[in-house]
PDB file of N, CA and C in Angstrom:
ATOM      1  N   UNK A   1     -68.912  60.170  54.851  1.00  0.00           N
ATOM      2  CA  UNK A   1     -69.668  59.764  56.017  1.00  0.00           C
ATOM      3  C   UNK A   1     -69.696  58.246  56.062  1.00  0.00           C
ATOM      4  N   UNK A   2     -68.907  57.573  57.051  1.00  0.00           N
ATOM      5  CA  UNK A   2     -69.176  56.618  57.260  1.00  0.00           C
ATOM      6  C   UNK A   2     -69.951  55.583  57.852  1.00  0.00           C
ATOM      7  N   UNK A   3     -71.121  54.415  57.901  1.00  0.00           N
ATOM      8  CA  UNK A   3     -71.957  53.808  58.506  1.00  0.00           C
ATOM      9  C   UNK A   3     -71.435  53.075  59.572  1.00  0.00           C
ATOM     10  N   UNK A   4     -72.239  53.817  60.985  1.00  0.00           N
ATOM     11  CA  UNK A   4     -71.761  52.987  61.860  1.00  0.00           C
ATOM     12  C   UNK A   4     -72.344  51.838  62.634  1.00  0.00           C
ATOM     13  N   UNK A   5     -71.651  50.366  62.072  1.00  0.00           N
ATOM     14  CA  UNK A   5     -73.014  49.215  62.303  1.00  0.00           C
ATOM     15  C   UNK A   5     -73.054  48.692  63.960  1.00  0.00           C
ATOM     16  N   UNK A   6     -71.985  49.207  64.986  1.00  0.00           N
ATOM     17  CA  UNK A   6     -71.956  49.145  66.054  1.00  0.00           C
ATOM     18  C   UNK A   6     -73.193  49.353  67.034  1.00  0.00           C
ATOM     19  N   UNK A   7     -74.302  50.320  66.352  1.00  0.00           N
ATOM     20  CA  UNK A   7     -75.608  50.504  67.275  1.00  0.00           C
ATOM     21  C   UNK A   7     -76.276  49.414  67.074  1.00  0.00           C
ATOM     22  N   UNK A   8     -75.906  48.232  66.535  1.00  0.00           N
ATOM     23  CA  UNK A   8     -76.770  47.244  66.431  1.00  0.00           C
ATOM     24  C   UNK A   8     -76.961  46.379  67.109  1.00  0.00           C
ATOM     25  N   UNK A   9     -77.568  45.626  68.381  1.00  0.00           N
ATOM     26  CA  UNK A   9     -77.595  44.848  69.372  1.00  0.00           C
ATOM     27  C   UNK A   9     -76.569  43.611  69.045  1.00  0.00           C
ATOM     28  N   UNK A  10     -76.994  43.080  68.054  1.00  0.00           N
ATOM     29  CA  UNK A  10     -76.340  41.635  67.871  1.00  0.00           C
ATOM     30  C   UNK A  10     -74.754  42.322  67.076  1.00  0.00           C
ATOM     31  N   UNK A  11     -74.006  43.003  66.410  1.00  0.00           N
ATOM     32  CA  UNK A  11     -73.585  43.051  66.525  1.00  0.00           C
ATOM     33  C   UNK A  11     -72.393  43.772  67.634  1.00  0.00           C
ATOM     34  N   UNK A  12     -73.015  44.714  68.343  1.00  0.00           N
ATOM     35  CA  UNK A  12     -72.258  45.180  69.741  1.00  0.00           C
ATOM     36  C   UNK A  12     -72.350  44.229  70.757  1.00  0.00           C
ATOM     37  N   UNK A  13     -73.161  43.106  70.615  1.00  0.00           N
ATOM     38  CA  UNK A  13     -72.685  42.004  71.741  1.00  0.00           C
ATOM     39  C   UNK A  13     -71.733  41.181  71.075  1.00  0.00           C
ATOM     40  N   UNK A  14     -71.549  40.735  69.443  1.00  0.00           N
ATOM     41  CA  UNK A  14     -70.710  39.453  68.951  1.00  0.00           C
ATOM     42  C   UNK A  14     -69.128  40.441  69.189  1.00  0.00           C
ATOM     43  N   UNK A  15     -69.375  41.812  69.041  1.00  0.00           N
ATOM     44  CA  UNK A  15     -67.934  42.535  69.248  1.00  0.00           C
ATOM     45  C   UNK A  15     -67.517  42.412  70.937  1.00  0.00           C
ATOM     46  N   UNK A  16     -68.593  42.765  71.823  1.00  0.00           N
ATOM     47  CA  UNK A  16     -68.169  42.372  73.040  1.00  0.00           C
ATOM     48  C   UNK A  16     -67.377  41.439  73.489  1.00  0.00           C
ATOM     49  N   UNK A  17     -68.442  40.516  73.269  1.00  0.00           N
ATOM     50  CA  UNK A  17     -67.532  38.742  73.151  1.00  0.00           C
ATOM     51  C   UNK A  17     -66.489  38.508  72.458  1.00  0.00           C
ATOM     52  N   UNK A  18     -66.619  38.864  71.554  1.00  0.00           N
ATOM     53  CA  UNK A  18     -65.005  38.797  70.809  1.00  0.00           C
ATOM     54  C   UNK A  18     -63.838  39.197  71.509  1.00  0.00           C
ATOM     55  N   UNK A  19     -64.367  40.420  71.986  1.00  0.00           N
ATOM     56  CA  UNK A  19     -62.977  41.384  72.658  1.00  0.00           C
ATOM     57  C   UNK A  19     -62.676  41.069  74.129  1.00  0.00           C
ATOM     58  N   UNK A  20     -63.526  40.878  74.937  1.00  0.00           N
ATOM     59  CA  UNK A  20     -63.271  39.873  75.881  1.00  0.00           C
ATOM     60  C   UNK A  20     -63.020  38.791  76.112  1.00  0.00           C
ATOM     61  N   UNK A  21     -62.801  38.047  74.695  1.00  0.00           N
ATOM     62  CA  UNK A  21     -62.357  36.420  75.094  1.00  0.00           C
ATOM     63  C   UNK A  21     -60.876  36.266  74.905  1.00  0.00           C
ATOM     64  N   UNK A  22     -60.321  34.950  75.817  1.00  0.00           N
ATOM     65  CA  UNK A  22     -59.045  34.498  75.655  1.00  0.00           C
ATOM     66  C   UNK A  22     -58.438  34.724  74.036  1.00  0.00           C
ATOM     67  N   UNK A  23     -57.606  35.547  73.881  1.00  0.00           N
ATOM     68  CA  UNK A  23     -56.764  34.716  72.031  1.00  0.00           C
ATOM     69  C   UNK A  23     -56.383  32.979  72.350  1.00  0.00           C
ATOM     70  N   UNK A  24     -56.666  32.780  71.683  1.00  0.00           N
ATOM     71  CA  UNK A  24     -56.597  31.390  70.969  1.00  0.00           C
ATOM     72  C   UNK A  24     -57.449  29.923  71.404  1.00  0.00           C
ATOM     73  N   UNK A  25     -58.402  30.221  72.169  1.00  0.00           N
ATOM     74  CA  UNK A  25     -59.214  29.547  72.919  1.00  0.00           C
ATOM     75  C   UNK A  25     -60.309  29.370  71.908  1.00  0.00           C
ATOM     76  N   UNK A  26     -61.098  28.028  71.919  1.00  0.00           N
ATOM     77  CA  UNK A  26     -62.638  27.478  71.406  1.00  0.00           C
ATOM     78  C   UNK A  26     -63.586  28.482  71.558  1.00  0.00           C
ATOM     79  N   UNK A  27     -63.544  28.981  73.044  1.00  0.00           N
ATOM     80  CA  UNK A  27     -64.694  30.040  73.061  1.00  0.00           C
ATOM     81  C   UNK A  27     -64.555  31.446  72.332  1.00  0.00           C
ATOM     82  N   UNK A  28     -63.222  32.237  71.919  1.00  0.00           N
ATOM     83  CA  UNK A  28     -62.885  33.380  71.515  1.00  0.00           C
ATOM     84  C   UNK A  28     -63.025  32.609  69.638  1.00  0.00           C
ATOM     85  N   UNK A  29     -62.634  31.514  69.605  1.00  0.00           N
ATOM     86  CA  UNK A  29     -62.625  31.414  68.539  1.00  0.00           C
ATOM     87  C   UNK A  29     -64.330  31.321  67.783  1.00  0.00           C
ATOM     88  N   UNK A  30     -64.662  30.779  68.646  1.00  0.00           N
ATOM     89  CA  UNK A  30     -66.462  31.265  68.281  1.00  0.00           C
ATOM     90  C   UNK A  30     -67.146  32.467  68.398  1.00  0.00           C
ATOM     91  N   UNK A  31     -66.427  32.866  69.408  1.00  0.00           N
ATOM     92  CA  UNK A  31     -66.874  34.503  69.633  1.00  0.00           C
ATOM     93  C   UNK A  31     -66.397  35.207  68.159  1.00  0.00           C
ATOM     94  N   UNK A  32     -65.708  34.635  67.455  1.00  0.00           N
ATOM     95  CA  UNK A  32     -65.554  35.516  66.099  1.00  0.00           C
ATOM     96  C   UNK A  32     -66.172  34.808  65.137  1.00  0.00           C
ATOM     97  N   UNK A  33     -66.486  33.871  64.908  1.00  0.00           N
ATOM     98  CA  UNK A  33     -67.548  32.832  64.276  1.00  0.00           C
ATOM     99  C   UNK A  33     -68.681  33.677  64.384  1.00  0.00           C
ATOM    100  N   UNK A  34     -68.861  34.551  65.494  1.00  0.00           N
ATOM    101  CA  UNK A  34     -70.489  35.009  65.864  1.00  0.00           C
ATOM    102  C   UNK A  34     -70.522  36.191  65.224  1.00  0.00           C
ATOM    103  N   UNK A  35     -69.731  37.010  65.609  1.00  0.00           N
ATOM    104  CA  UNK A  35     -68.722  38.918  65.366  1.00  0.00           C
ATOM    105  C   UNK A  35     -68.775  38.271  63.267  1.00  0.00           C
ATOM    106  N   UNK A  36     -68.422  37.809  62.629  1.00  0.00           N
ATOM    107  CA  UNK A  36     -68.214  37.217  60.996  1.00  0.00           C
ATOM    108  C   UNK A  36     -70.053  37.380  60.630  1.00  0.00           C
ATOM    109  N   UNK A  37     -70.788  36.232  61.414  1.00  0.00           N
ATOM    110  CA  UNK A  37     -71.826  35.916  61.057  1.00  0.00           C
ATOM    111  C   UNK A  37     -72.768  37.332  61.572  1.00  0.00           C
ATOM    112  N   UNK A  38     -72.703  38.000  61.985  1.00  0.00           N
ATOM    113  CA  UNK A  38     -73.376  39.128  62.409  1.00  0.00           C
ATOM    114  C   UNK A  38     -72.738  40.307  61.559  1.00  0.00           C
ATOM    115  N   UNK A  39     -71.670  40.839  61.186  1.00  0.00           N
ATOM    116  CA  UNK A  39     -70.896  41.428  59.879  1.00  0.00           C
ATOM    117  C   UNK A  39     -71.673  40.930  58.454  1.00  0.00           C
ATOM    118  N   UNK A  40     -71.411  39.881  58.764  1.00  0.00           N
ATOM    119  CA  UNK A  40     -72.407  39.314  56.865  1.00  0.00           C
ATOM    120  C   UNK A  40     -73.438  39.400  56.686  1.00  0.00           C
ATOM    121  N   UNK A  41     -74.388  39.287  58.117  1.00  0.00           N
ATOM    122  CA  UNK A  41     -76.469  39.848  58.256  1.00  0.00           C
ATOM    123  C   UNK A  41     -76.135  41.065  57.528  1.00  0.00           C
ATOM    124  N   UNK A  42     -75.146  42.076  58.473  1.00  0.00           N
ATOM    125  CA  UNK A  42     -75.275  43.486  58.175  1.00  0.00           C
ATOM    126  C   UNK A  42     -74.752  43.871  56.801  1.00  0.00           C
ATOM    127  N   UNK A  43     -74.072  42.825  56.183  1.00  0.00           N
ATOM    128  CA  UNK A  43     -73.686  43.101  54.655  1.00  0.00           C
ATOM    129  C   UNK A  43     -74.907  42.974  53.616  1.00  0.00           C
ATOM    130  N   UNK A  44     -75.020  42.472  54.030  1.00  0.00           N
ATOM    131  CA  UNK A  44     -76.976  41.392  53.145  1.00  0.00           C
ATOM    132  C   UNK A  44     -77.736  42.319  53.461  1.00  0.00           C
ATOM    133  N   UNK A  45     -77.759  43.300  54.389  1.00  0.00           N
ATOM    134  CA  UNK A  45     -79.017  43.778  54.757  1.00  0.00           C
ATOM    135  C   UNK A  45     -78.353  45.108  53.780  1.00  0.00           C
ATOM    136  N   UNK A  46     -77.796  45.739  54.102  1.00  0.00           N
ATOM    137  CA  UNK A  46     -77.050  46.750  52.701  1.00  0.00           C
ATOM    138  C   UNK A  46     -77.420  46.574  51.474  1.00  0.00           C
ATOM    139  N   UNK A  47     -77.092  45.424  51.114  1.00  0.00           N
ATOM    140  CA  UNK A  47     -76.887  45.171  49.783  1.00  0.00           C
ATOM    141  C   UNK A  47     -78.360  45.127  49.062  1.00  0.00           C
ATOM    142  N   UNK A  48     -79.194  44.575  50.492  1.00  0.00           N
ATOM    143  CA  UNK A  48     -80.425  44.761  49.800  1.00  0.00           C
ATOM    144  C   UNK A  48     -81.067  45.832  49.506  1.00  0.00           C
ATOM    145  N   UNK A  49     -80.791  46.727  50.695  1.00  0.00           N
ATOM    146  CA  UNK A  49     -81.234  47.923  50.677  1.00  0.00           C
ATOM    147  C   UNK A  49     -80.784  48.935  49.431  1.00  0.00           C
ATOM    148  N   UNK A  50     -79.035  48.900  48.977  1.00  0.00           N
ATOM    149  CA  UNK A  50     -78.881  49.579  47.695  1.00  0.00           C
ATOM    150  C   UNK A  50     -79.729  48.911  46.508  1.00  0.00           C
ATOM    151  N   UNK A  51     -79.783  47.812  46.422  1.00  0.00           N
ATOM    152  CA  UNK A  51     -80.418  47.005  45.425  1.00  0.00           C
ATOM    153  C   UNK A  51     -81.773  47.549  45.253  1.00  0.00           C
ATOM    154  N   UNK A  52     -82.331  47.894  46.161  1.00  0.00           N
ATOM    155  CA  UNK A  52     -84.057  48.838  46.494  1.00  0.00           C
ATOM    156  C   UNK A  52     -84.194  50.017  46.013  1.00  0.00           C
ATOM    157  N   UNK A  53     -83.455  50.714  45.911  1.00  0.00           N
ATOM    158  CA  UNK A  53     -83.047  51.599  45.538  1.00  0.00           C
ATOM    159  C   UNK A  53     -83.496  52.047  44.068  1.00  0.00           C
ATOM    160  N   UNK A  54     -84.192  53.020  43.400  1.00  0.00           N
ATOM    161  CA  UNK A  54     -84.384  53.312  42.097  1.00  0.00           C
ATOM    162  C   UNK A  54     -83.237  53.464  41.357  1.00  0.00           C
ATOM    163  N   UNK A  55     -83.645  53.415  40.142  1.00  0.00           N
ATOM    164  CA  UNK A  55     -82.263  53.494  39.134  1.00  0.00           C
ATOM    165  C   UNK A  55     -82.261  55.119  38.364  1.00  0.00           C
ATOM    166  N   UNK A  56     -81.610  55.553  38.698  1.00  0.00           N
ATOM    167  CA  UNK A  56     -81.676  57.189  38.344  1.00  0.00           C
ATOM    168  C   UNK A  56     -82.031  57.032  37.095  1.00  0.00           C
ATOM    169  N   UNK A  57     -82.529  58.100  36.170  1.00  0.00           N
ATOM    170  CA  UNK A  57     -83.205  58.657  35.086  1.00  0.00           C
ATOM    171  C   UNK A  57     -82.066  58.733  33.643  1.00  0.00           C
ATOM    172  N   UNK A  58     -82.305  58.588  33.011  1.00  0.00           N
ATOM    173  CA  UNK A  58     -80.879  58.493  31.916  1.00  0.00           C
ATOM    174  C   UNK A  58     -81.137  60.619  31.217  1.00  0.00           C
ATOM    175  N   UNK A  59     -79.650  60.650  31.124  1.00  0.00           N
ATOM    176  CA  UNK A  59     -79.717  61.740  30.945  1.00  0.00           C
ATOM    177  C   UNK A  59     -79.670  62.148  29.500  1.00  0.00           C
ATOM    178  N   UNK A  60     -80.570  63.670  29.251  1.00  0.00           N
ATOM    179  CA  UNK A  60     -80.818  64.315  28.014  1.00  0.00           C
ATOM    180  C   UNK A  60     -79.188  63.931  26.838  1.00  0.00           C
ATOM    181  N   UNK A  61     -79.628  63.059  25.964  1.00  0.00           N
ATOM    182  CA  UNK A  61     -78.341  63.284  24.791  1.00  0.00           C
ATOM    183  C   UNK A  61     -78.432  63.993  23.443  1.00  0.00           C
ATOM    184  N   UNK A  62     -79.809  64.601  23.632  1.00  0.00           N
ATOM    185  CA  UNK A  62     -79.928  65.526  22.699  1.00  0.00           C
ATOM    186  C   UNK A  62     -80.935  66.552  22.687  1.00  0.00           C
ATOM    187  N   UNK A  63     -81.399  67.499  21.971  1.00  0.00           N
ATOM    188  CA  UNK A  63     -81.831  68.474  22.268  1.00  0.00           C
ATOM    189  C   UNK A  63     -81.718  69.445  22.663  1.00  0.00           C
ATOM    190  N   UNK A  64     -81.802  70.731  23.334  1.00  0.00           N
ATOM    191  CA  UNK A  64     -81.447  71.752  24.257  1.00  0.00           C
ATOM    192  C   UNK A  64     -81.662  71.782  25.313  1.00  0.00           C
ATOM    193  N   UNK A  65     -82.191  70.849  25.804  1.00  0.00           N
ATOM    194  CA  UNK A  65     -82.583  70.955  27.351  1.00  0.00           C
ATOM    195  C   UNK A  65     -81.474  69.959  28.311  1.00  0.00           C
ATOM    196  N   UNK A  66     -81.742  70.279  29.119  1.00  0.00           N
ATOM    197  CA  UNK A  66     -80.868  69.166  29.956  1.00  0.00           C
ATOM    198  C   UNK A  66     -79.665  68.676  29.744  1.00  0.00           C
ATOM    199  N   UNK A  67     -78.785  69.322  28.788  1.00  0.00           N
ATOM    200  CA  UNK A  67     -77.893  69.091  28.425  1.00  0.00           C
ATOM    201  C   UNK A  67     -76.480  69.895  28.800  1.00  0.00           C
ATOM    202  N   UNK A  68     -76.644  70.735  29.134  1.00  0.00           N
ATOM    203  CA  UNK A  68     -75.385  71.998  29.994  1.00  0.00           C
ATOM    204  C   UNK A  68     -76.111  72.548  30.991  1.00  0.00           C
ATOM    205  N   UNK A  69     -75.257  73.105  31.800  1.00  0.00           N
ATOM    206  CA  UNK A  69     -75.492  73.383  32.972  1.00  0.00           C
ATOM    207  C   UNK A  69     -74.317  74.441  33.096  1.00  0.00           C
ATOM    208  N   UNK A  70     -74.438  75.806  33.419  1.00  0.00           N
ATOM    209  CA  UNK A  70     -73.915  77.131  33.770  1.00  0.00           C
ATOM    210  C   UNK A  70     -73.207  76.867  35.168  1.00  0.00           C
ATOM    211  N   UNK A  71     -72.378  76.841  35.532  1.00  0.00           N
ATOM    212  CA  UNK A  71     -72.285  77.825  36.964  1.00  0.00           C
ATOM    213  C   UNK A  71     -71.195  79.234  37.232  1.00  0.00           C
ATOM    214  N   UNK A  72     -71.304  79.901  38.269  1.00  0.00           N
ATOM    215  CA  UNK A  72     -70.686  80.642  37.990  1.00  0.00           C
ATOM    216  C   UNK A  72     -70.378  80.960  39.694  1.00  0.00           C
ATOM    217  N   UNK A  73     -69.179  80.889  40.245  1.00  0.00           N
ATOM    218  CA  UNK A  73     -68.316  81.366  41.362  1.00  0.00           C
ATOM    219  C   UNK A  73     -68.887  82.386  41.917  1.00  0.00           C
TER     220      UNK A  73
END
């Protein structure tokens, strides 16, 4: 399942602008200056969010418990 960061205002307008501007022009070339800097919010904002994230439980290395697991088809 992939995240789709397109519902995001600022970035579905820096993609707008991007895709509507001249290639090789000052203004298209900022229009991706904007589309970069709105990609990297949404990277930072990830990263923080996995970072938030609890750190799973360390698993049983000894004893009888928690240590195998059955399944069966």
């Amino acid at each position: 399942m992939g995240m789709n960061i397109t519902n995001t205002p600022s970035v579905a307008a820096a993609v707008s602008s991007a895709s509507n501007g001249t290639p090789g022009t000052a203004a298209n070339a900022a229009s991706l200056l904007v589309l970069r800097k709105a990609l990297d919010t949404q990277e930072a904002g990830a990263a923080a969010l996995l970072a938030a994230l609890p750190q799973p439980t360390a698993l049983a290395t000894e004893g009888s418990l928690g240590r195998n697991l059955n399944t069966y088809a």
